[in-house]
N, C-alpha and C. Protein backbone atom coordinates (compact mmCIF):
# COMPACT_ATOMS: atom_id res chain seq x y z
N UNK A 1 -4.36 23.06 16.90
CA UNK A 1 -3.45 22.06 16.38
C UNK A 1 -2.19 22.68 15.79
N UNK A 2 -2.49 24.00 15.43
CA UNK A 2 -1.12 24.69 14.71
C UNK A 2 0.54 24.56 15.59
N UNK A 3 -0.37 24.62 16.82
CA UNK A 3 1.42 24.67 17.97
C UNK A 3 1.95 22.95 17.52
N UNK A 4 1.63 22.01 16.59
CA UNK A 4 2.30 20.84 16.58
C UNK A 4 2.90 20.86 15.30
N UNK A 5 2.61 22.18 14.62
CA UNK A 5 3.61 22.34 13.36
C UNK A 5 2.94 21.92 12.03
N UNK A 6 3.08 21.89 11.37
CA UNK A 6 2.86 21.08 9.91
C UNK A 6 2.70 21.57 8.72
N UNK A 7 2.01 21.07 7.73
CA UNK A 7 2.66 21.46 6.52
C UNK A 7 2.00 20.55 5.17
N UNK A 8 2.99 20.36 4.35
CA UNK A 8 2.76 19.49 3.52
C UNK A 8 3.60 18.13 3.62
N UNK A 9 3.17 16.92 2.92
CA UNK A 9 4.09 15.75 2.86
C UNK A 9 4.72 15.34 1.69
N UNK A 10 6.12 15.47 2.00
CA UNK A 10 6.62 15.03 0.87
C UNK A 10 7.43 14.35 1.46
N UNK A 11 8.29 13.31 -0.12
CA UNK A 11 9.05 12.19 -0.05
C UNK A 11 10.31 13.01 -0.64
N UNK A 12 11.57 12.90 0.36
CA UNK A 12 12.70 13.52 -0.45
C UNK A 12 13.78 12.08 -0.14
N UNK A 13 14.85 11.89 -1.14
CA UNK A 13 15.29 10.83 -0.63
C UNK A 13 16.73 11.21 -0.98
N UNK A 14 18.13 10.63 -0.42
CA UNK A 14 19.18 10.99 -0.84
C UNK A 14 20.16 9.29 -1.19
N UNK A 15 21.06 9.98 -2.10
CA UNK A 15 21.76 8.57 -2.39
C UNK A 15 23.16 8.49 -2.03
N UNK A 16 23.80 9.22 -0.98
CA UNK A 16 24.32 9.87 -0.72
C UNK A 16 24.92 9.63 1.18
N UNK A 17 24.19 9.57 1.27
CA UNK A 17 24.42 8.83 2.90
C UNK A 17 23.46 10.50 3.78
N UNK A 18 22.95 11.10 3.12
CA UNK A 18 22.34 12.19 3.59
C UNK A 18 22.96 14.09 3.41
N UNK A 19 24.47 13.64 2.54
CA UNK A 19 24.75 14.78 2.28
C UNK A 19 23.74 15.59 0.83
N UNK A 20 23.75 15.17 0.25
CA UNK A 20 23.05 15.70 -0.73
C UNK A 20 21.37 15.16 -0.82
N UNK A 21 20.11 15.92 -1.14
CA UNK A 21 18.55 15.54 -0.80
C UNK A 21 18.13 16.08 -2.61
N UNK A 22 17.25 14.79 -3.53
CA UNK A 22 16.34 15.79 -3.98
C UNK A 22 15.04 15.28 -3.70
N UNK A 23 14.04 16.15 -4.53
CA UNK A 23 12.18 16.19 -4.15
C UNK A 23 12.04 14.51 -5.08
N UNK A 24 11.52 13.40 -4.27
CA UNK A 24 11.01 12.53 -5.30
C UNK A 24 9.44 12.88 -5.38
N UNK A 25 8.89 12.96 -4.51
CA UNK A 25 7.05 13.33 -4.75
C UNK A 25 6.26 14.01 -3.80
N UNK A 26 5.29 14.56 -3.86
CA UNK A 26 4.47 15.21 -2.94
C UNK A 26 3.05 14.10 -2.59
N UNK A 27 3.28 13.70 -1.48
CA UNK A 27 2.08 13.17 -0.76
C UNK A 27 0.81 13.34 -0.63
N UNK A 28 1.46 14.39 -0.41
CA UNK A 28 0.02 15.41 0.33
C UNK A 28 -1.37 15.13 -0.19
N UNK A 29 -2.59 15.01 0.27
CA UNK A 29 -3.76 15.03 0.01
C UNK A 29 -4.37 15.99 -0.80
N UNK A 30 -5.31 15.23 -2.21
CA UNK A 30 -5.84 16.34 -3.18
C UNK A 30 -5.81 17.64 -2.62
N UNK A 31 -5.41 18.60 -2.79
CA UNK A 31 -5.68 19.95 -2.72
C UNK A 31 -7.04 20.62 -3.06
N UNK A 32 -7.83 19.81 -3.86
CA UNK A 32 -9.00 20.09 -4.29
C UNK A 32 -10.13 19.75 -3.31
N UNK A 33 -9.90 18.86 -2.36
CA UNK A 33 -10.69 18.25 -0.97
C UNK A 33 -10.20 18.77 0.00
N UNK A 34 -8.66 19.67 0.38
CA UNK A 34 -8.33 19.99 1.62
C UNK A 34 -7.23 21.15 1.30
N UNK A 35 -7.88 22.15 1.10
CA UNK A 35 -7.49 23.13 0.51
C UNK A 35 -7.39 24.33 2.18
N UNK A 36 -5.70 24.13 2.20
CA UNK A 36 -5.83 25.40 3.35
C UNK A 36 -5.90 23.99 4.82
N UNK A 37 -5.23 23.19 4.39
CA UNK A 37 -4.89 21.85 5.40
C UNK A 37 -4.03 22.07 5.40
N UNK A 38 -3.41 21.00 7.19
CA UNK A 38 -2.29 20.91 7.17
C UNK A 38 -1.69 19.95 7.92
N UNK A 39 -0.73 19.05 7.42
CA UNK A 39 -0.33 17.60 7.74
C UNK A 39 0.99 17.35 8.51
N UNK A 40 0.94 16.35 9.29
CA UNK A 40 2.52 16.29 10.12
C UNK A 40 2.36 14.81 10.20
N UNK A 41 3.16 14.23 11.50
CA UNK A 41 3.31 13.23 12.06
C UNK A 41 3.21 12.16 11.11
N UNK A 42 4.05 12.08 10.37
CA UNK A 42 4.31 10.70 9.38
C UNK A 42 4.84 9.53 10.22
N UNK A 43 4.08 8.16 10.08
CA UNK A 43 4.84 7.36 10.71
C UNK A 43 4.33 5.54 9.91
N UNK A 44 5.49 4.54 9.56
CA UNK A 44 5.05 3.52 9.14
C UNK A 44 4.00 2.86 9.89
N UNK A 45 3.13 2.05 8.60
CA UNK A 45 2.11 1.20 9.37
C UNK A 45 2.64 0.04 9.64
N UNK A 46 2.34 -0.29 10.47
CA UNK A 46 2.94 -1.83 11.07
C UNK A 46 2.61 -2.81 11.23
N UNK A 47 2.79 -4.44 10.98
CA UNK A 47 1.85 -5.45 11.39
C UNK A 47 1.72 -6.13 12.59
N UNK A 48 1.30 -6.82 13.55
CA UNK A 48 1.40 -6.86 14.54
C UNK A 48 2.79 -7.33 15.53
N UNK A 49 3.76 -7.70 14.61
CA UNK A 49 4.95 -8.35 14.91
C UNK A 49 6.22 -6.90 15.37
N UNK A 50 5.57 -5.60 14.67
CA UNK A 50 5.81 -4.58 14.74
C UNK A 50 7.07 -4.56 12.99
N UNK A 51 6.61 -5.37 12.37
CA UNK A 51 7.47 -5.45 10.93
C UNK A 51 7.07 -4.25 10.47
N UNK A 52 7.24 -3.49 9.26
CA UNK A 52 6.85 -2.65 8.72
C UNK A 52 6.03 -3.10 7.50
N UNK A 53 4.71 -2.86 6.92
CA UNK A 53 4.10 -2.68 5.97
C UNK A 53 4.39 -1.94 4.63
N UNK A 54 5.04 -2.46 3.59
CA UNK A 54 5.60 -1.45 2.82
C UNK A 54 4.36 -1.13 2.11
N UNK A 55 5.02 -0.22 1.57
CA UNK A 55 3.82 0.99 1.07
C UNK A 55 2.88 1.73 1.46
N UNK A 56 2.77 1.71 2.71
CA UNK A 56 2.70 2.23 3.36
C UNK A 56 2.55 3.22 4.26
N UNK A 57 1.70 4.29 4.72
CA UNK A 57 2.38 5.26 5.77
C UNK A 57 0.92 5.56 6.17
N UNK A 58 1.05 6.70 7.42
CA UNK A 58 0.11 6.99 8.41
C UNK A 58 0.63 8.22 8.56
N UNK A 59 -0.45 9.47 8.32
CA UNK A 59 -0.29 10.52 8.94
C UNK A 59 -1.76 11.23 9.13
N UNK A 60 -1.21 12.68 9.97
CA UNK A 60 -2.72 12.97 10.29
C UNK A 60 -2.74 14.94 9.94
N UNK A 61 -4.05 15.23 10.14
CA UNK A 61 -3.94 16.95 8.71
C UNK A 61 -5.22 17.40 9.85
N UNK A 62 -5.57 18.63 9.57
CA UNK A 62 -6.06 19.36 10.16
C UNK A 62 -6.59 20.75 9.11
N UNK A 63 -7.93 21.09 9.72
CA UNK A 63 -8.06 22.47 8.38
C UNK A 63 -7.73 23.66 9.51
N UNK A 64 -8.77 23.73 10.57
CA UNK A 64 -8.19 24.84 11.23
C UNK A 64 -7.52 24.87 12.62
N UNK A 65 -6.61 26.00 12.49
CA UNK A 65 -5.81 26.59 13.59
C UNK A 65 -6.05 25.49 15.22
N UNK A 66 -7.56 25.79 15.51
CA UNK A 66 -8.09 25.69 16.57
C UNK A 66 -8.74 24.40 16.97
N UNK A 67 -8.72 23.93 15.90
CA UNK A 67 -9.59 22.38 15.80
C UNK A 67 -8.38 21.23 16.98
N UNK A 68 -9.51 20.73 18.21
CA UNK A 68 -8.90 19.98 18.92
C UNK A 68 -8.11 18.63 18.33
N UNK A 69 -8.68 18.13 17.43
CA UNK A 69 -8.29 16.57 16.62
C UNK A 69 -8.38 17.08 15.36
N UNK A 70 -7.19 16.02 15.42
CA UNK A 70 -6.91 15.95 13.98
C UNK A 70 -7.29 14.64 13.28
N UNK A 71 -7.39 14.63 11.67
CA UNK A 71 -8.08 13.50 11.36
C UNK A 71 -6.54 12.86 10.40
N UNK A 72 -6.73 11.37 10.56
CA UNK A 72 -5.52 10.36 9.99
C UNK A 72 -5.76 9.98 8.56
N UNK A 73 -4.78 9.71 7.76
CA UNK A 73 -5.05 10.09 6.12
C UNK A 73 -3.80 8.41 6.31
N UNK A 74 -4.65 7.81 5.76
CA UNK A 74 -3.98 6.12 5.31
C UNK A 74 -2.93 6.02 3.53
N UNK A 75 -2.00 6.09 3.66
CA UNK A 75 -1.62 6.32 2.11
C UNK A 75 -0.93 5.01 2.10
N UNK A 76 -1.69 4.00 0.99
CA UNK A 76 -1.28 3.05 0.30
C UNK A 76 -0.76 2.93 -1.16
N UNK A 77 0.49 2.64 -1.22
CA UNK A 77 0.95 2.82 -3.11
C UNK A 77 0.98 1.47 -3.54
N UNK A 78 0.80 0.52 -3.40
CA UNK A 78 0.30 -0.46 -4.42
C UNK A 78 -0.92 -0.48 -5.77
């Protein structure tokens, strides 16, 4: 899974039109449950109309290198 890149998830946001970025939060999954993971492919959840779901998001993490699938991590902030 490593050749698809990844990492950690974070939220950076700018007010700015994209010239200037800072850190608002780190996503990422307890470190204490997935320690030595690693996460990519962020993408909104959607309802069937294809609207967006706020609060939202869908991504998917991996522990090792070699592992064929990766598993999807649901993050809801309400």
């Amino acid at each position: 899974m490593d050749k698809h890149g990844g990492g950690r998830i974070e939220e950076w946001v700018s007010a700015d039109k994209g010239n200037t970025w800072f850190f608002l939060q780190d996503l990422t999954p307890d470190n204490t449950k997935h320690t030595g993971w690693k996460f990519n492919n962020v993408q909104p959840v959607t309802h069937p109309d294809g609207s967006v779901v706020e609060g939202m998001i869908l991504f998917y993490g991996w522990k090792h290198k070699d592992d064929p699938e990766a598993k999807a991590f649901l993050l809801h902030e309400k």
